[in-house]
C-alpha atoms as a PDB file:
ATOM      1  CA  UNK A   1      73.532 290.962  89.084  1.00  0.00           C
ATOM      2  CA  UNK A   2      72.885 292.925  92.019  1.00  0.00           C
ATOM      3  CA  UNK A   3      69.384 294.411  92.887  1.00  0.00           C
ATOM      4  CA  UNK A   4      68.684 296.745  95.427  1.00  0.00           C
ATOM      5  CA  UNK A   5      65.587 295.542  97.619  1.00  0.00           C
ATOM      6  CA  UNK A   6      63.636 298.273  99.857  1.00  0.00           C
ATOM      7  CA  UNK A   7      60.646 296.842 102.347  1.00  0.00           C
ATOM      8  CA  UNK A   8      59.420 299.502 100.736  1.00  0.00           C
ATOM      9  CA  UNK A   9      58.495 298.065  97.245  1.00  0.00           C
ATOM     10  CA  UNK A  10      56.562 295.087  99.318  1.00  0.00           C
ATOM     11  CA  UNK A  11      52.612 294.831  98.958  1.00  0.00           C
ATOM     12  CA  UNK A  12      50.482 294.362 101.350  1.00  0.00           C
ATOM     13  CA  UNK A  13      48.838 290.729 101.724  1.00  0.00           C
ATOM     14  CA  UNK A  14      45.220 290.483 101.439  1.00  0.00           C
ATOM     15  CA  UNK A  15      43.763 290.056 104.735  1.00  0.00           C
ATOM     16  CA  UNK A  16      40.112 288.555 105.333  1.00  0.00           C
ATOM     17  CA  UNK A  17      39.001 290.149 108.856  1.00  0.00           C
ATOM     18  CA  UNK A  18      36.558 287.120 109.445  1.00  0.00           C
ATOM     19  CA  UNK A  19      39.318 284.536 108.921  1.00  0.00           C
ATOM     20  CA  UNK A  20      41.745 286.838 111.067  1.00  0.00           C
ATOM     21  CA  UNK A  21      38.957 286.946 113.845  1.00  0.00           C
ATOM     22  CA  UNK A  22      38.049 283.067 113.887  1.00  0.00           C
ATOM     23  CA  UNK A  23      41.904 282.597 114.050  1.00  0.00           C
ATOM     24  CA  UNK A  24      42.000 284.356 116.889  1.00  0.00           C
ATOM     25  CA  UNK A  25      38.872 282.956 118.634  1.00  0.00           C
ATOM     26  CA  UNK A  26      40.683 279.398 118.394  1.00  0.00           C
ATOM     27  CA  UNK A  27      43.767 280.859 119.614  1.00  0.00           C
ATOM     28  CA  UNK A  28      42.308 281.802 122.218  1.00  0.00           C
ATOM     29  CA  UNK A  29      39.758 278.916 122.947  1.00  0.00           C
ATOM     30  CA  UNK A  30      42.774 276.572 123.058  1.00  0.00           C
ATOM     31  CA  UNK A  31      44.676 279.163 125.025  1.00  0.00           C
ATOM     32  CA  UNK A  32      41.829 279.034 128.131  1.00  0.00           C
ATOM     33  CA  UNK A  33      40.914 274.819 128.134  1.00  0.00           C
ATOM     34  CA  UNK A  34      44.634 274.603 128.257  1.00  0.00           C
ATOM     35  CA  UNK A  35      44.604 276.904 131.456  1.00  0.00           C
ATOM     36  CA  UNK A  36      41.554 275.167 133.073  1.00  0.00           C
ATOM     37  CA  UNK A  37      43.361 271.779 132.622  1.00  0.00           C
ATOM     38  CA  UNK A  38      46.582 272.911 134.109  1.00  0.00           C
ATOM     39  CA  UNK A  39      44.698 274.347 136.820  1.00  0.00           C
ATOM     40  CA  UNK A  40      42.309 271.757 137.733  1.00  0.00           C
ATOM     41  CA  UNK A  41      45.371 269.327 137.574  1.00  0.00           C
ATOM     42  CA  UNK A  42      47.439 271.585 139.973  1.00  0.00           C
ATOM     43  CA  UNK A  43      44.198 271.702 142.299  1.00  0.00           C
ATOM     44  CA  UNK A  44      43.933 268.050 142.684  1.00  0.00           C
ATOM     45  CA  UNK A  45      47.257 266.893 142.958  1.00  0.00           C
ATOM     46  CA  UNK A  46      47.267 269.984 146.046  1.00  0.00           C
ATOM     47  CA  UNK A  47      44.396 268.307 147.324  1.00  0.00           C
ATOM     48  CA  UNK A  48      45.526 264.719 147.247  1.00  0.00           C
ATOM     49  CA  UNK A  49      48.806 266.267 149.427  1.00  0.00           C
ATOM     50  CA  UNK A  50      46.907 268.496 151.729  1.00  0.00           C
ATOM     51  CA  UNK A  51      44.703 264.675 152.230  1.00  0.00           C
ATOM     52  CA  UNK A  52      46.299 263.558 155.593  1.00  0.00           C
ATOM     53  CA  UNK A  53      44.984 260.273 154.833  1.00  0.00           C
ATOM     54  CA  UNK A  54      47.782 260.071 152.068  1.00  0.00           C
ATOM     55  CA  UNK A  55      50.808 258.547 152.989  1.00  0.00           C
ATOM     56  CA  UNK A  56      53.663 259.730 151.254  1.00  0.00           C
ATOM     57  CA  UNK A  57      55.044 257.883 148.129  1.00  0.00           C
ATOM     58  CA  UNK A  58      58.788 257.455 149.218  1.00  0.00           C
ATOM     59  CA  UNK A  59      60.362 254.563 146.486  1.00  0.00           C
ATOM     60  CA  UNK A  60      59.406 251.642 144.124  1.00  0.00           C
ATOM     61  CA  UNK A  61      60.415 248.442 145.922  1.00  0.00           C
ATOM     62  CA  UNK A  62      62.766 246.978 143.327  1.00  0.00           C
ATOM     63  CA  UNK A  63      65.576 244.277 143.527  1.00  0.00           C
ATOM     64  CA  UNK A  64      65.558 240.537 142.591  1.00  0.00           C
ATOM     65  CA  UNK A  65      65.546 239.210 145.440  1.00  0.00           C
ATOM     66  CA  UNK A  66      65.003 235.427 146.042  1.00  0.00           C
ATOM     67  CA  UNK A  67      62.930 234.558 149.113  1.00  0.00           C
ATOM     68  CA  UNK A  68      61.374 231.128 150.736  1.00  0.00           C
ATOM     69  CA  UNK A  69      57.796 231.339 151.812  1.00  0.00           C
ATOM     70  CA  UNK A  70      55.970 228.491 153.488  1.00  0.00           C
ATOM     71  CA  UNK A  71      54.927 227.471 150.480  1.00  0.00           C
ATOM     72  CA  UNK A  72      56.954 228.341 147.824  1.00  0.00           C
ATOM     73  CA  UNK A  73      60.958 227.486 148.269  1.00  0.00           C
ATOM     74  CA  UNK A  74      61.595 230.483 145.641  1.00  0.00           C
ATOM     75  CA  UNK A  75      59.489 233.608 144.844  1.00  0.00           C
ATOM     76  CA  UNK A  76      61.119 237.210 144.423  1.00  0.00           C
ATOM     77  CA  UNK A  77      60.167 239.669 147.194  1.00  0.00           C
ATOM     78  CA  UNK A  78      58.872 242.036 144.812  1.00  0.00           C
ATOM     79  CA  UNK A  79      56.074 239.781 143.811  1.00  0.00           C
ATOM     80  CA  UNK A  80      55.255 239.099 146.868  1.00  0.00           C
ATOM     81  CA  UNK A  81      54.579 242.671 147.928  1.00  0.00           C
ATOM     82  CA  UNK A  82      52.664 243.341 144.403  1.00  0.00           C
ATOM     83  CA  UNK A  83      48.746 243.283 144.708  1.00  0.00           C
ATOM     84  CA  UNK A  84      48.132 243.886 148.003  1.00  0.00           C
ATOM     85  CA  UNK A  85      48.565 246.311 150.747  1.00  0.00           C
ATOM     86  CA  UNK A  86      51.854 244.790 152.740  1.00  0.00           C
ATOM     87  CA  UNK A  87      52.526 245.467 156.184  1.00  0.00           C
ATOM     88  CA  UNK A  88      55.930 243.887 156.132  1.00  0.00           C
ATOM     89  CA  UNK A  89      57.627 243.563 159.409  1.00  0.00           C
ATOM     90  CA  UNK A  90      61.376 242.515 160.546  1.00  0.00           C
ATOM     91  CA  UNK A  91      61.153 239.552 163.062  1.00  0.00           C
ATOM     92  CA  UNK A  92      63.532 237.060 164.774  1.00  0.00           C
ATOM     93  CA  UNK A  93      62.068 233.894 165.757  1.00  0.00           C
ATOM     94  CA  UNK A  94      64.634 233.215 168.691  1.00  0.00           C
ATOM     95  CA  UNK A  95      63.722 236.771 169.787  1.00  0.00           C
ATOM     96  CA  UNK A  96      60.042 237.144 170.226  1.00  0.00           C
ATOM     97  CA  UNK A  97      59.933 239.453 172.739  1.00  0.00           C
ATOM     98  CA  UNK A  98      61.839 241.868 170.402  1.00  0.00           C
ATOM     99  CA  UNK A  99      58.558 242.193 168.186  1.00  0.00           C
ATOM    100  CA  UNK A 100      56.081 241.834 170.610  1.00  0.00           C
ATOM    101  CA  UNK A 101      55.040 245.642 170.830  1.00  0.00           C
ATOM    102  CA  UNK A 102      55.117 246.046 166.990  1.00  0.00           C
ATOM    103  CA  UNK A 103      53.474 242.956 166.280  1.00  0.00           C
ATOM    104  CA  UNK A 104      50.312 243.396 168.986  1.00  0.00           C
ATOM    105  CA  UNK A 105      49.730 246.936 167.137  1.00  0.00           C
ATOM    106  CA  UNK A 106      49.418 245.139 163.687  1.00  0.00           C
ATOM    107  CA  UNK A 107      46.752 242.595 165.342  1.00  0.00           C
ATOM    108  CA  UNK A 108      44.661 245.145 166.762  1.00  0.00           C
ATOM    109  CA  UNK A 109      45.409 247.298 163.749  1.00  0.00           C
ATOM    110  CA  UNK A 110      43.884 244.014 161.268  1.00  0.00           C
ATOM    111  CA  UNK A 111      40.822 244.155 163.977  1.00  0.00           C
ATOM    112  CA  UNK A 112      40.055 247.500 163.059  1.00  0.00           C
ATOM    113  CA  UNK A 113      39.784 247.310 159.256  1.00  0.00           C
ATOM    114  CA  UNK A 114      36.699 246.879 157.376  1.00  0.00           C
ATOM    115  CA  UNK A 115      35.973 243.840 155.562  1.00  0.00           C
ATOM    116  CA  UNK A 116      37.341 245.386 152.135  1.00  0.00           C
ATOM    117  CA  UNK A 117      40.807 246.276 154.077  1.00  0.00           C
ATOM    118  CA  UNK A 118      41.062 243.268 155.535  1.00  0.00           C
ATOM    119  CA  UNK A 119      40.666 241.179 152.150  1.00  0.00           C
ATOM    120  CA  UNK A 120      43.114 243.647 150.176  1.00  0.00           C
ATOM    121  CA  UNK A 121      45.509 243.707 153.029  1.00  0.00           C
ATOM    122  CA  UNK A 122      48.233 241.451 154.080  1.00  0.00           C
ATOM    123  CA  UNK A 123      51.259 241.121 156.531  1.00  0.00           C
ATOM    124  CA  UNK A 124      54.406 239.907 155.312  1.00  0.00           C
ATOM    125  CA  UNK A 125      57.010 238.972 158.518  1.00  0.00           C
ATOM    126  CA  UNK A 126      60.544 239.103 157.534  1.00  0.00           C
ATOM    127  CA  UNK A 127      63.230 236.795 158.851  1.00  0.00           C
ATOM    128  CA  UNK A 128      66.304 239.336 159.860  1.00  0.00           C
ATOM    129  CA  UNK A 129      67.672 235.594 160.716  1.00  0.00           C
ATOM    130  CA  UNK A 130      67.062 233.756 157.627  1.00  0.00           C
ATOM    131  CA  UNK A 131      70.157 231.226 158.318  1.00  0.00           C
ATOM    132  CA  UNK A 132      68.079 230.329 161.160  1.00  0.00           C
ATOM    133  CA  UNK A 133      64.712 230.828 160.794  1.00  0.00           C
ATOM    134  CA  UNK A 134      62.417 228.833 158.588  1.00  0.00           C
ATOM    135  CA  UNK A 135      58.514 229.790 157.315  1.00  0.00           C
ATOM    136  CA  UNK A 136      57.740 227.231 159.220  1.00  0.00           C
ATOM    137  CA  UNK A 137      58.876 227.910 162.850  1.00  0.00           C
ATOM    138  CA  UNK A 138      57.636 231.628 161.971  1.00  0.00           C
ATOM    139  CA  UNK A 139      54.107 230.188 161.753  1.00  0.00           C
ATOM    140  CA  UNK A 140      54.390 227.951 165.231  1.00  0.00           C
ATOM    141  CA  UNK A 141      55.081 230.842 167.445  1.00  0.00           C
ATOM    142  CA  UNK A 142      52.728 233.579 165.478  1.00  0.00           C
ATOM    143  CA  UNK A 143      49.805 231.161 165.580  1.00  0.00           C
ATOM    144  CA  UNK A 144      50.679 230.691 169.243  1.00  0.00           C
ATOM    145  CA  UNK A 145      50.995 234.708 170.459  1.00  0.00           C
ATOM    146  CA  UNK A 146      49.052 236.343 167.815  1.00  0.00           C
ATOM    147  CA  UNK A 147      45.796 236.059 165.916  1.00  0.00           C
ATOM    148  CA  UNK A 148      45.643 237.345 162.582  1.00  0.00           C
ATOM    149  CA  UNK A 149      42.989 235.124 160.882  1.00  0.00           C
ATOM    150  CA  UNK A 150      41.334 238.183 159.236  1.00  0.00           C
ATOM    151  CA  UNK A 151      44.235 239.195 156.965  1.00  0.00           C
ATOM    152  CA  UNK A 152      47.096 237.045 154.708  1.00  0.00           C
ATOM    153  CA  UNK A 153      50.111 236.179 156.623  1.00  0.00           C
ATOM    154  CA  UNK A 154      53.425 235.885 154.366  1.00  0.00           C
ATOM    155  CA  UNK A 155      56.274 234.638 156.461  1.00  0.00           C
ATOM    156  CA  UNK A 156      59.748 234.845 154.652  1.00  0.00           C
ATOM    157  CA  UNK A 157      62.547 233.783 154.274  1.00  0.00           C
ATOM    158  CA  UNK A 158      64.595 230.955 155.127  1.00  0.00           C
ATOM    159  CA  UNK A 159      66.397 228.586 155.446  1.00  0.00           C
ATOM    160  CA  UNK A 160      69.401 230.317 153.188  1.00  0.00           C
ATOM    161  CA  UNK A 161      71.796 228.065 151.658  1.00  0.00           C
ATOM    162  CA  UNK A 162      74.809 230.487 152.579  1.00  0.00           C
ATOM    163  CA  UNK A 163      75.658 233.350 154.502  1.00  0.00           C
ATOM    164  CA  UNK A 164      76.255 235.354 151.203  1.00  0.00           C
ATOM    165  CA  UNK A 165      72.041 235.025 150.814  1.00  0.00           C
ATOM    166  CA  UNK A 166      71.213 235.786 154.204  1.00  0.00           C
ATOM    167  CA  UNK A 167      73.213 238.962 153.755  1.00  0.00           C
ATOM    168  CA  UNK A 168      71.360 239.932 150.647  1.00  0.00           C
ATOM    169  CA  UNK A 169      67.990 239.502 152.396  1.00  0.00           C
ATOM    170  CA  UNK A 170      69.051 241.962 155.095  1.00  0.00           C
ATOM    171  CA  UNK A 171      70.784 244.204 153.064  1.00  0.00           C
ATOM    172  CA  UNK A 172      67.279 244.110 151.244  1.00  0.00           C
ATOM    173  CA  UNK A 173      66.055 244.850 154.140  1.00  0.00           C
ATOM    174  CA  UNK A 174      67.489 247.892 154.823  1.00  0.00           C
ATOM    175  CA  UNK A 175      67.668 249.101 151.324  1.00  0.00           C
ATOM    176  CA  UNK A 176      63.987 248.469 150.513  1.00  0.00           C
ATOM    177  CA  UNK A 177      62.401 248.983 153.602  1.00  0.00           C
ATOM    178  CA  UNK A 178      64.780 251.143 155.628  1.00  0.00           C
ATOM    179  CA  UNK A 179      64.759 248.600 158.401  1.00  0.00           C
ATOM    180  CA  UNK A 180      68.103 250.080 160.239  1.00  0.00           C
ATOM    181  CA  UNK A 181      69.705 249.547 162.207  1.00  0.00           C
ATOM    182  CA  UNK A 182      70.287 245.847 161.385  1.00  0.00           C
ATOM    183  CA  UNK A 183      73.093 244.299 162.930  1.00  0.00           C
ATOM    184  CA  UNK A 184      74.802 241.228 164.594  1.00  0.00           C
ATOM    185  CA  UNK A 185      76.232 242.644 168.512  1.00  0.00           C
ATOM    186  CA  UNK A 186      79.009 240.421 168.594  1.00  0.00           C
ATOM    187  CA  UNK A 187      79.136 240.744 172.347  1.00  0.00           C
ATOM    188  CA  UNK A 188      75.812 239.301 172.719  1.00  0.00           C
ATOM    189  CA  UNK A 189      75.274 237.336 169.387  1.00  0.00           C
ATOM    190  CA  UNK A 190      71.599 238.754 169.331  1.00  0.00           C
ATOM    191  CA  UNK A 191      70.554 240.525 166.207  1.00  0.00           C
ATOM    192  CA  UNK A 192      69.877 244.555 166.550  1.00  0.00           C
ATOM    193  CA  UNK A 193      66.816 245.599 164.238  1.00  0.00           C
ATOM    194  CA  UNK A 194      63.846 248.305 164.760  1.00  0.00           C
ATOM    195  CA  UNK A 195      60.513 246.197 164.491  1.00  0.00           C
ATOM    196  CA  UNK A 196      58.859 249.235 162.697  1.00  0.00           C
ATOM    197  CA  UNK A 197      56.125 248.339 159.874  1.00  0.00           C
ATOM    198  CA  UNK A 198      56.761 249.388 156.443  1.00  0.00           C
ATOM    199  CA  UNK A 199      54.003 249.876 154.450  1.00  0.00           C
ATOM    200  CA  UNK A 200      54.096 248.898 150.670  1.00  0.00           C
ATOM    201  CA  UNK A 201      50.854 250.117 148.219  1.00  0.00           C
ATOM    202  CA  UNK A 202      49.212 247.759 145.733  1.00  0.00           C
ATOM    203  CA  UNK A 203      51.596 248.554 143.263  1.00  0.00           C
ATOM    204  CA  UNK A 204      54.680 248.063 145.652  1.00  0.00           C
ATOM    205  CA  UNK A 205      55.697 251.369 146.326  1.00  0.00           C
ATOM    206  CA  UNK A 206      57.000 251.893 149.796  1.00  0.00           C
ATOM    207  CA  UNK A 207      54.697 254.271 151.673  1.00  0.00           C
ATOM    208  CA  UNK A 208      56.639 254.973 154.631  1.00  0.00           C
ATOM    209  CA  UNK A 209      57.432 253.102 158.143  1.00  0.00           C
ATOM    210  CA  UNK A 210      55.431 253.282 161.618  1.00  0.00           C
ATOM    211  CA  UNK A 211      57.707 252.422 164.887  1.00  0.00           C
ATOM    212  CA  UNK A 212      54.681 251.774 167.363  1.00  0.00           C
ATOM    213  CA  UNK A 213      57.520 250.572 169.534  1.00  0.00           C
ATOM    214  CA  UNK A 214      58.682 254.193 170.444  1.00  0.00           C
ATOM    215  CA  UNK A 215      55.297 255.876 170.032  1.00  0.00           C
ATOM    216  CA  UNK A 216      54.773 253.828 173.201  1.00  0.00           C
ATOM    217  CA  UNK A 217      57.383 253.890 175.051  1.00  0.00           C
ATOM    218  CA  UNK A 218      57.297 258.145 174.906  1.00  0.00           C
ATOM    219  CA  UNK A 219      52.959 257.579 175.805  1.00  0.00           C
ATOM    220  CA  UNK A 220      50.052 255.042 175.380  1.00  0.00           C
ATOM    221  CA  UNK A 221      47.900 257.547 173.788  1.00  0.00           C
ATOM    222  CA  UNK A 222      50.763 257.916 171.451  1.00  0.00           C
ATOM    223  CA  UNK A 223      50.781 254.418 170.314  1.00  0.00           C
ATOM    224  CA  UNK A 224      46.698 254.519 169.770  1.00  0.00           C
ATOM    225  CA  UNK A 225      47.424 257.768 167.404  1.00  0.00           C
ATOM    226  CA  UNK A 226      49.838 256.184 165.349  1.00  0.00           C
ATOM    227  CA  UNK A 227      47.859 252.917 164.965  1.00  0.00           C
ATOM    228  CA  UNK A 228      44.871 255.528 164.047  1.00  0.00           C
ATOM    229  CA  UNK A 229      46.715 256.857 161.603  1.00  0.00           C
ATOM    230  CA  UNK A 230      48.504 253.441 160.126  1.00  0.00           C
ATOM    231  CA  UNK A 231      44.228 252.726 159.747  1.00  0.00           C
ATOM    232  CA  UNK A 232      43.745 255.664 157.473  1.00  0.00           C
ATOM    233  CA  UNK A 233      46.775 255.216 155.290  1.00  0.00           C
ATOM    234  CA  UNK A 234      45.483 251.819 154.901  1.00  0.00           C
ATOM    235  CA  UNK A 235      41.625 252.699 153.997  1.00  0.00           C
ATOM    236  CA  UNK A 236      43.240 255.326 151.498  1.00  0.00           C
ATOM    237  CA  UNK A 237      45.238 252.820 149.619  1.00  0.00           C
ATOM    238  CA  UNK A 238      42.089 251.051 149.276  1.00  0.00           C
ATOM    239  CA  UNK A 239      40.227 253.522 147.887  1.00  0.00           C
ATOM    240  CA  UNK A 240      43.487 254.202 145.830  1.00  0.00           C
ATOM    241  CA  UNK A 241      44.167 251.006 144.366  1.00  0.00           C
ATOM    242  CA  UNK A 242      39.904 251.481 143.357  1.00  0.00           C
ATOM    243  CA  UNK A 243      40.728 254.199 141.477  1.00  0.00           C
ATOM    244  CA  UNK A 244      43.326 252.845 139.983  1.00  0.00           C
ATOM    245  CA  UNK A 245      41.632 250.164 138.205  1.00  0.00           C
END
């Protein structure tokens, strides 16, 4: 049966004014903490990127790849760069002179740091050669041009058992740590790499790279700024990786 139905005929609910207020009260209580939260968050993440001690976060380093170290014959890279604040750089042990710039920044870079950087920092050198190169002859000629007794030294990788693996560390190389160019001349036979510095957090996320090599070469004061600034990238990771735990 069909029964006309006006809005008309509806009664009023009963409506307690002192429930209605403390309704609204908590409305809008919850309405305001939720507007200081959102804009104390949005304060201190603008702060933490206005910090130009910050380095940017640019990509988790990732990939399974299979290195030698002087004294392990297999560990994955990834572990390797996990706990500590890596300064990984690409190095060729028939090619010395190729690093040398780079490689004298990160020693007087290691003499700077405080005793807490030092202990939560290490270097990690990277064969672009592994076919070649072996953790061992890495350590002969670093010990013999460089001194870097206040940090860890990781040298990696080699020897490879086939080219296929050698190509997979450099291809790691450039994928993980933007190390490119990286390249064989075949005129020459000498291998073509930047020797930049990559930096890599406590929780291996790849902070960004430093070429000290051309900050030189355009001016010496240049080269001191950027090794300033590779300092306090460092000493912020620190107090990071603090914060952290």
């Amino acid at each position: 049966m069909n029964q006309k139905f006006s809005i008309q005929d509806l009664e009023p609910a009963d409506v307690d004014p002192k429930k209605l207020r403390l309704f609204a009260i908590k409305l809008f209580t919850l309405a305001m903490a939720c507007a200081v939260v959102i804009i104390y968050s949005y304060k201190k993440n603008t702060q933490r990127q206005d910090d130009v001690n910050r380095p940017p976060r640019v990509h988790p380093i990732k990939n399974k790849l299979q290195v030698s170290t002087l004294n392990d014959d297999e560990v994955a890279m990834t572990a390797i760069v996990t706990g500590k604040i890596s300064l990984v750089v690409p190095v060729c042990v028939d090619q010395p002179q190729d690093a040398k710039v780079t490689l004298s920044s990160v020693e007087a870079i290691c003499l700077e740091l405080n005793t807490e950087a030092r202990a939560l920092t290490q270097i990690v050198l990277m064969s672009v050669n592994p076919e070649i190169d072996s953790p061992a002859t890495m350590q002969k000629w670093i010990n013999q041009d460089y001194d870097f007794s206040g940090v860890s030294v990781v040298l990696v990788d080699g020897p490879s058992a086939t080219q296929e693996e050698a190509e997979d560390t450099r291809h790691f190389a450039k994928k993980q740590f933007r190390f490119e160019p990286l390249y064989n001349d075949k005129n020459t036979k000498k291998w073509i790499f930047p020797t930049m510095v990559a930096l890599v957090d406590t929780k291996k996320t790849f902070r960004g790279r430093y070429d000290f090599e051309e900050a030189y070469q355009a001016a010496p004061e240049y080269g001191k700024i950027l090794e300033s600034k590779l300092i306090s990238h460092i000493n912020y990771l620190v107090t990071d990786s603090k914060k952290a735990n």
